[in-house]
Protein backbone atom coordinates (compact mmCIF):
# COMPACT_ATOMS: atom_id res chain seq x y z
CA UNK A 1 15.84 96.66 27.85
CA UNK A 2 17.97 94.35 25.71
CA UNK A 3 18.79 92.16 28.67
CA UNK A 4 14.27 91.51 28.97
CA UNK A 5 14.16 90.85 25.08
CA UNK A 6 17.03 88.35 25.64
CA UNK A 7 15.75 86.78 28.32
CA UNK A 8 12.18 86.50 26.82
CA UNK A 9 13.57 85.31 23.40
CA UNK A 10 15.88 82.92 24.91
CA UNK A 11 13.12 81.49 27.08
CA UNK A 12 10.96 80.02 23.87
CA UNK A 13 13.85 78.19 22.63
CA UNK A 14 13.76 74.76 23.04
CA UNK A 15 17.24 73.50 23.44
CA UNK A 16 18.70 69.97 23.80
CA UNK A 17 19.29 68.62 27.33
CA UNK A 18 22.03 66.38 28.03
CA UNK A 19 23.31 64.68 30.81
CA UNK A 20 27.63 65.13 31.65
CA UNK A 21 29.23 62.50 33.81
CA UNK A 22 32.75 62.15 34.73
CA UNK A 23 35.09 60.08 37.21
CA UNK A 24 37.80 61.19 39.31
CA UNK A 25 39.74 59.39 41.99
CA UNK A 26 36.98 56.72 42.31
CA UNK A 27 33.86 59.14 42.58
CA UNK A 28 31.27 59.19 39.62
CA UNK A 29 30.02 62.80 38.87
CA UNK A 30 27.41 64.01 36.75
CA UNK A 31 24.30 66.51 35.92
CA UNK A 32 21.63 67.51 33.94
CA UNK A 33 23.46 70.33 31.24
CA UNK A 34 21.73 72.88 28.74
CA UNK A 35 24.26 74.98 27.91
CA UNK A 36 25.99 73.15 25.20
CA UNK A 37 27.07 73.26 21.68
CA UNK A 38 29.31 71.39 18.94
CA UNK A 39 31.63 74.32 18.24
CA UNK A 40 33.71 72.81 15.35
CA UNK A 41 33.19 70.70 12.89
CA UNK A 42 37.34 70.39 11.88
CA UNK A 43 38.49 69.38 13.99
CA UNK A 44 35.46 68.21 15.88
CA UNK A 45 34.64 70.26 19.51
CA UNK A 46 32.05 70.45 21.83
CA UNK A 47 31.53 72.82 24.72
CA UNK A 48 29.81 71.64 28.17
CA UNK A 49 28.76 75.17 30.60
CA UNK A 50 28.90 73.81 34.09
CA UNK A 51 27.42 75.79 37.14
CA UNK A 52 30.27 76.21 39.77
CA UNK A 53 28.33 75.56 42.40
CA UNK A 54 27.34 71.80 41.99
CA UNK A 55 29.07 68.58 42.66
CA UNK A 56 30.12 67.93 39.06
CA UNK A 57 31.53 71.12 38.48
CA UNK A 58 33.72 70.39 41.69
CA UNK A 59 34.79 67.12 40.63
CA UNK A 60 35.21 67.83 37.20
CA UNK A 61 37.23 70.54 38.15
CA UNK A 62 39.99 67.62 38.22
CA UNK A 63 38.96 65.01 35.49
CA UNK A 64 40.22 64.99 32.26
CA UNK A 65 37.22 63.80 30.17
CA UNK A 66 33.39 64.17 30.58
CA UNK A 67 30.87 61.48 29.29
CA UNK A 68 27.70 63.69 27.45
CA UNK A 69 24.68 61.78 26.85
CA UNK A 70 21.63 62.79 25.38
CA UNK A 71 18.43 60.63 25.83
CA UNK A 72 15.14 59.88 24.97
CA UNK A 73 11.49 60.85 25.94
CA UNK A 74 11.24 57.29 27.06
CA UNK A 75 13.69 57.88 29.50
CA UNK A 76 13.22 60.94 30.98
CA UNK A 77 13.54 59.52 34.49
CA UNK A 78 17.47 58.79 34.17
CA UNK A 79 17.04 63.09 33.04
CA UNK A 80 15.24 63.71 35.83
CA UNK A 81 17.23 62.04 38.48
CA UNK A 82 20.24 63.78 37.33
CA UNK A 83 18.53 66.99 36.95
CA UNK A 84 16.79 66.82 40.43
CA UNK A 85 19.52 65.31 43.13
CA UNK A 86 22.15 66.83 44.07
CA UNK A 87 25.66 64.36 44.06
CA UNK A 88 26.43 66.41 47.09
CA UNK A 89 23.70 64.51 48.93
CA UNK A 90 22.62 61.32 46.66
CA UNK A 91 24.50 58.77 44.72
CA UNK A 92 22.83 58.91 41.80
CA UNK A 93 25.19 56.25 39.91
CA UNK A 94 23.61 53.46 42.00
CA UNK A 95 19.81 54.31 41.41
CA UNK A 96 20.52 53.88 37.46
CA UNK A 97 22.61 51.41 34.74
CA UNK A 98 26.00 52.59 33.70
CA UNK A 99 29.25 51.26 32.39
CA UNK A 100 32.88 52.21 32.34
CA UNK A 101 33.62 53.81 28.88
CA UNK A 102 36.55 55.64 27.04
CA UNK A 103 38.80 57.20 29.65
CA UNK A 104 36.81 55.45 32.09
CA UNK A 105 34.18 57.95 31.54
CA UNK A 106 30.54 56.40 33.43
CA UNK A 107 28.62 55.52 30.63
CA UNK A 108 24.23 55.70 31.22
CA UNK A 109 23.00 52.64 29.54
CA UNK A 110 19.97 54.09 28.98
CA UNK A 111 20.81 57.15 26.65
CA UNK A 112 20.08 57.05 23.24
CA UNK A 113 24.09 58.19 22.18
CA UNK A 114 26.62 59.03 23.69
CA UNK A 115 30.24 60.67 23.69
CA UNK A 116 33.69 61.08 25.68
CA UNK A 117 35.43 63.49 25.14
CA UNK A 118 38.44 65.13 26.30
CA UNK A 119 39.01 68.40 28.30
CA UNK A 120 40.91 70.76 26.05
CA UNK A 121 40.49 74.08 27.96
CA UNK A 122 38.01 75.39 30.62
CA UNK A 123 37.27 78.94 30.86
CA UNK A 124 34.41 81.58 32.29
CA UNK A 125 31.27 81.87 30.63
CA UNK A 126 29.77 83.87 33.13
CA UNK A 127 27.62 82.16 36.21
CA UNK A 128 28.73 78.82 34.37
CA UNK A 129 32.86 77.68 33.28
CA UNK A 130 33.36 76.18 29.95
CA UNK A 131 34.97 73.05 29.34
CA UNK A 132 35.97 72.77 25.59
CA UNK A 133 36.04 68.61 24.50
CA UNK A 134 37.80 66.87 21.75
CA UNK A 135 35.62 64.00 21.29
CA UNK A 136 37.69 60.67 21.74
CA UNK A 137 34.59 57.52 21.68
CA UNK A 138 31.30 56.96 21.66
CA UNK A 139 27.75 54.96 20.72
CA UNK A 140 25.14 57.17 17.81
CA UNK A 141 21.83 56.80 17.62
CA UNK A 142 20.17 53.97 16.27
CA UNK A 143 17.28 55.44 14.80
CA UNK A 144 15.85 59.28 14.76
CA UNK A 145 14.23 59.75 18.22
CA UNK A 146 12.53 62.46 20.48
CA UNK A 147 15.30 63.70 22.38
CA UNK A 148 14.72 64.98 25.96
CA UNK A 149 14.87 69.39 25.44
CA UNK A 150 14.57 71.99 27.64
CA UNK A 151 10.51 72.21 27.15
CA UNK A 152 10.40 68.48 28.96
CA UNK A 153 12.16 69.26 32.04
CA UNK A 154 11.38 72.50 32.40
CA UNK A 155 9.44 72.11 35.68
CA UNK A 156 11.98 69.84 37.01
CA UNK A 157 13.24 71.32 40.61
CA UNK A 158 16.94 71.59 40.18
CA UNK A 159 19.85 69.66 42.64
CA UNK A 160 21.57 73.18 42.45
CA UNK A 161 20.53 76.86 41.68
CA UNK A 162 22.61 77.50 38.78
């Protein structure tokens, strides 16, 4: 019974999507995210939940930073390819604009800010592992926007079954 009033509570929120990308050994990694949270404000942390069974997770099983983006409504197809291919089967850094950032961390030109951050820890969360970052560069916002949440991809058919 308290598992249903979760799940039913949890399913109006409307969190923030962002997109995780990382590099290891030459490959470029990365996925649509939505479990994810600044955990600290001193000193600063954020935690990425990554599903073990897609390609990021693999290769950033290895890396020692991950790039998280968030972006907006206007680009919601950069969200949606990363949220709908699988890096198992698609290279999804060559349908979209990136650059090499702190750590060498793939950078999406098209999100609205952006972070690197390093990989403190990583440790179960359930069905997903956390990976704890100390934030070491990135680009803010230039304005307020309409970030991409979980109510605008919603539909979107997932790469991976989390």
């Amino acid at each position: 019974m308290g598992v249903d009033a979760f799940d039913k509570l949890v399913s109006l929120l409307n969190y923030p999507m962002y997109v995780i990308t990382t590099l290891v050994d030459g490959v470029a990694a990365g996925c649509l995210v939505g479990f994810a949270s600044q955990t600290s404000i001193q000193p600063p942390r954020f935690l990425i939940g990554l599903s073990p069974k897609n390609h990021t997770f693999r290769v950033a099983a290895d890396a020692t930073h991950l790039g998280v983006h968030v972006f907006d409504i206007e680009h919601l197809d950069v969200v949606q390819l990363f949220g709908s291919q699988s890096g198992d089967t698609v290279n999804k850094f060559e349908r979209c604009h990136w650059h090499s950032g702190p750590a060498q961390m793939p950078i999406l030109d098209d999100a609205a800010a952006w972070f690197a951050g390093k990989i403190l820890d990583r440790f179960s969360l359930g069905d997903h592992v956390g990976h704890l970052l100390e934030p070491v560069g990135g680009s803010p916002p230039h304005e307020l926007e309409r970030w991409v949440s979980y109510g605008d991809v919603r539909d979107l058919k997932p790469g991976h079954q989390a």
